[in-house]
Protein backbone atom coordinates (compact mmCIF):
# COMPACT_ATOMS: atom_id res chain seq x y z
CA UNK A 1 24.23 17.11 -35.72
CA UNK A 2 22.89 20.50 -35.54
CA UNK A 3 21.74 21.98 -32.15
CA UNK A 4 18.04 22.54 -33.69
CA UNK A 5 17.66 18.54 -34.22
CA UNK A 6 16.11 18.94 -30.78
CA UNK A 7 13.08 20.51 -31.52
CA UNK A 8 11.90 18.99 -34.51
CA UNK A 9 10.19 16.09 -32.79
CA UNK A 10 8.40 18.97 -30.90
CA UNK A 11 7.88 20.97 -33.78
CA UNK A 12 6.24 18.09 -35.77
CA UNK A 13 3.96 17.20 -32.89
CA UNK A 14 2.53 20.96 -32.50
CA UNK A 15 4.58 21.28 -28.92
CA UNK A 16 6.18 24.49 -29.34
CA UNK A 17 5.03 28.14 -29.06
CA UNK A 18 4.50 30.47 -32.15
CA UNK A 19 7.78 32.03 -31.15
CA UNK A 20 10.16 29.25 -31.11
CA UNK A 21 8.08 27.50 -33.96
CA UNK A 22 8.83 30.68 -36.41
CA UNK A 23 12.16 30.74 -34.99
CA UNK A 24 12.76 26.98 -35.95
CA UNK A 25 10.92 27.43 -39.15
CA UNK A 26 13.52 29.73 -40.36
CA UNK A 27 16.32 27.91 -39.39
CA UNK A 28 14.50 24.84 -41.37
CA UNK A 29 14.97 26.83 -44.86
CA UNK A 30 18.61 27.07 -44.50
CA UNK A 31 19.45 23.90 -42.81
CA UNK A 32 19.94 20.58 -45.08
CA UNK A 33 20.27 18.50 -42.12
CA UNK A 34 17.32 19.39 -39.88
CA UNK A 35 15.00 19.31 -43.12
CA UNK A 36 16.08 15.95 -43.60
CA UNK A 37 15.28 14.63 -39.99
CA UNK A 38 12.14 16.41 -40.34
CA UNK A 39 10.67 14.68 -43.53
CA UNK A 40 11.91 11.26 -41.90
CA UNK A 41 9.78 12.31 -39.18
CA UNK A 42 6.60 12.74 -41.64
CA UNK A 43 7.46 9.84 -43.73
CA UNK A 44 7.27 7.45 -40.76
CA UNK A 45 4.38 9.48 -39.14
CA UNK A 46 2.14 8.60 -42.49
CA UNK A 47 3.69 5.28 -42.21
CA UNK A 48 2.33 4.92 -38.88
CA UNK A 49 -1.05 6.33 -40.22
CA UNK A 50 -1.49 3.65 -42.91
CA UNK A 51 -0.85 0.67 -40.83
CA UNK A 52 -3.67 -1.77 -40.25
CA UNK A 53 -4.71 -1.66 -36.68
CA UNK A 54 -4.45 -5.61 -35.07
CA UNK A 55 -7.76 -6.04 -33.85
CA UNK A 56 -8.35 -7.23 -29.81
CA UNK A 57 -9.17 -10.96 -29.44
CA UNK A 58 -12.96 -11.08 -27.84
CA UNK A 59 -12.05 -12.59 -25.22
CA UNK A 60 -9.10 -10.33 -23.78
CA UNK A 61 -11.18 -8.45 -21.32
CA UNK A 62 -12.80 -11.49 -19.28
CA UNK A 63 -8.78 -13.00 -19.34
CA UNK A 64 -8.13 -9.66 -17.98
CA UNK A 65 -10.01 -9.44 -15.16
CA UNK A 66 -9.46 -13.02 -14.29
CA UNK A 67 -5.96 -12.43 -14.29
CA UNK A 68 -6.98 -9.61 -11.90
CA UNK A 69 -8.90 -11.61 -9.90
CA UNK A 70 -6.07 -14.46 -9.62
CA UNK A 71 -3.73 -12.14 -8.22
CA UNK A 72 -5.55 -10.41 -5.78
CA UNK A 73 -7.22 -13.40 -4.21
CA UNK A 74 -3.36 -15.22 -4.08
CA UNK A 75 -2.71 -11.65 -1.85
CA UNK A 76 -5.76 -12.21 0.15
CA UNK A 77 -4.37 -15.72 1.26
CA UNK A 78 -1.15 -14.49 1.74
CA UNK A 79 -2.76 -11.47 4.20
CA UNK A 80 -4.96 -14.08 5.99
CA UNK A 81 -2.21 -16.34 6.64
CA UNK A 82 -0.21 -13.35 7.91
CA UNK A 83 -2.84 -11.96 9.86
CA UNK A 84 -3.58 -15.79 11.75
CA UNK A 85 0.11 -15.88 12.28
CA UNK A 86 0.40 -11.93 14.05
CA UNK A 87 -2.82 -13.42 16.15
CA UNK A 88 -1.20 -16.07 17.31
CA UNK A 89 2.36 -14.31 18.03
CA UNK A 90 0.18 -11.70 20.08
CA UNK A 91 -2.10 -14.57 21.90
CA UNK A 92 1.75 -15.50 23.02
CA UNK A 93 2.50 -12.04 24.22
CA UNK A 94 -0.58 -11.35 25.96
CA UNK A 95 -0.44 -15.12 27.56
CA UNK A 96 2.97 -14.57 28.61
CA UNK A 97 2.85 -11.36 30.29
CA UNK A 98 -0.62 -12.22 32.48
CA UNK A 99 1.07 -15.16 33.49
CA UNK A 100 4.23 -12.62 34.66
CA UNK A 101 1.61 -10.10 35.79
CA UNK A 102 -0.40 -13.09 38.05
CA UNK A 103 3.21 -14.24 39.46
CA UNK A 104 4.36 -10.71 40.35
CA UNK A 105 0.76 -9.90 41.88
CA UNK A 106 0.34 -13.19 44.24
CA UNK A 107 4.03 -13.06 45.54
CA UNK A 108 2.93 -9.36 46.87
CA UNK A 109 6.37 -8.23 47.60
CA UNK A 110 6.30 -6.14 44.17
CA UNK A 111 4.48 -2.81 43.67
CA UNK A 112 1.29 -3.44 41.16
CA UNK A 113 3.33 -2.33 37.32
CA UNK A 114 2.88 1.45 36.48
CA UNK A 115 3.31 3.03 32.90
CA UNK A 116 6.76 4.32 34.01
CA UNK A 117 7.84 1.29 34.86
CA UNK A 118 6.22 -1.12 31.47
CA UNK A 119 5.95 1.65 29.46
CA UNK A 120 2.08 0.63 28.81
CA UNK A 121 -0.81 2.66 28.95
CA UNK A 122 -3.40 2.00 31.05
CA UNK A 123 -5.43 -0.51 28.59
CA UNK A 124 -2.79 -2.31 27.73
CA UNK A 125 -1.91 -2.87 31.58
CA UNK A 126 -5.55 -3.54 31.83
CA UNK A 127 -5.82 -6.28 29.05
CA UNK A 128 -2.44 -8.42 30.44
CA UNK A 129 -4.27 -8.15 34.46
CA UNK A 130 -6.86 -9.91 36.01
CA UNK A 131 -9.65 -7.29 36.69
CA UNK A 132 -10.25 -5.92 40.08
CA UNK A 133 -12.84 -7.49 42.42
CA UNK A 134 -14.09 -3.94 42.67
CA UNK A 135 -15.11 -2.10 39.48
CA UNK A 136 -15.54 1.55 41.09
CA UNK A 137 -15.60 4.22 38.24
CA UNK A 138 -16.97 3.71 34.91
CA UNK A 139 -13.42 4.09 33.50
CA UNK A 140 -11.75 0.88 35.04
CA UNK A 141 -15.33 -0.71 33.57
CA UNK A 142 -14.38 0.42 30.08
CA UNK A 143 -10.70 -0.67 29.98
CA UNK A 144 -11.74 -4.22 31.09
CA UNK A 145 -14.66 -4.32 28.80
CA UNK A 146 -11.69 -3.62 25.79
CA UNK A 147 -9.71 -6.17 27.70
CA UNK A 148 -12.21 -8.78 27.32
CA UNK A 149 -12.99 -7.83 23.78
CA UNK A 150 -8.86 -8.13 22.82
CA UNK A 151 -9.00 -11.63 24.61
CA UNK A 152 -11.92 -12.96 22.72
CA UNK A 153 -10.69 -11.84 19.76
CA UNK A 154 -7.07 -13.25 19.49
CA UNK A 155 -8.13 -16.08 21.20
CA UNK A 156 -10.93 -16.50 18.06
CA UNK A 157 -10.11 -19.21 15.77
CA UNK A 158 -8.99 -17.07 12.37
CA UNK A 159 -11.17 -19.64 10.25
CA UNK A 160 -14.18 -18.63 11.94
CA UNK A 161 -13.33 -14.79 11.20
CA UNK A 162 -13.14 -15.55 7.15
């Protein structure tokens, strides 16, 4: 095998630059071998050329997109069902610790939870407690509002939300 073999394929298809392709062209008027490989190359490439191209049943496109279609609806149902399970798992959460929060708050030997001490932020603390009978600053007003709006919303049924 000679080390030009490499670039005929490249050379046939127009890929190389004047340089190497008058460098190679040289080397293909004293090399048996490469001249060979390269008029296999041609012989197949007309082959190719004369073929009959297989014409596209009519209907291909339309089976197409309906395979398409198919697939992406069975992922819709599988991201619905998915999504109505997560609800549920975080209804369970959020049920669970504002029945913990109500405990801990009633018994009134604990200090009200803190972010240092959950590790929540403020809205989250505010979505898993009962609001306060007093609503003083427009901020406390916002967090319950988005309190509220998380409650409503897992506790939605997800075939209404379809």
């Amino acid at each position: 095998m000679c080390e030009h073999s490499i670039q005929i394929h490249a050379y046939h298809d127009g890929e190389l630059s004047a340089r190497l392709r008058a460098k190679l062209e040289a080397h293909l008027a004293g090399c048996a071998e490469c001249g060979r490989e390269l008029n296999e190359l041609r012989q197949m490439a007309r082959l190719l050329v004369a073929a009959p191209m297989p014409q596209m049943p009519a209907d291909l496109p339309a089976r197409i997109v309906r395979s398409f279609e198919n697939a992406r609806r069975a992922k819709d149902s599988g991201i619905r069902r998915l999504a109505g399970w997560l609800n549920a798992a975080a209804a369970v959460v959020l049920l669970a610790a504002t029945v913990r929060m109500s405990g801990m708050m009633t018994r009134g030997t604990e200090k009200p939870p803190t972010e240092a001490s959950t590790g929540l932020r403020d809205w989250e603390l505010t979505a898993v407690m009962p609001p306060d009978r007093q609503v003083d600053d427009a901020g406390s007003a916002d967090l319950i509002q988005v309190a509220q709006w998380m409650a409503r919303d897992l506790s939605s049924n997800s075939d209404e939300r379809r």
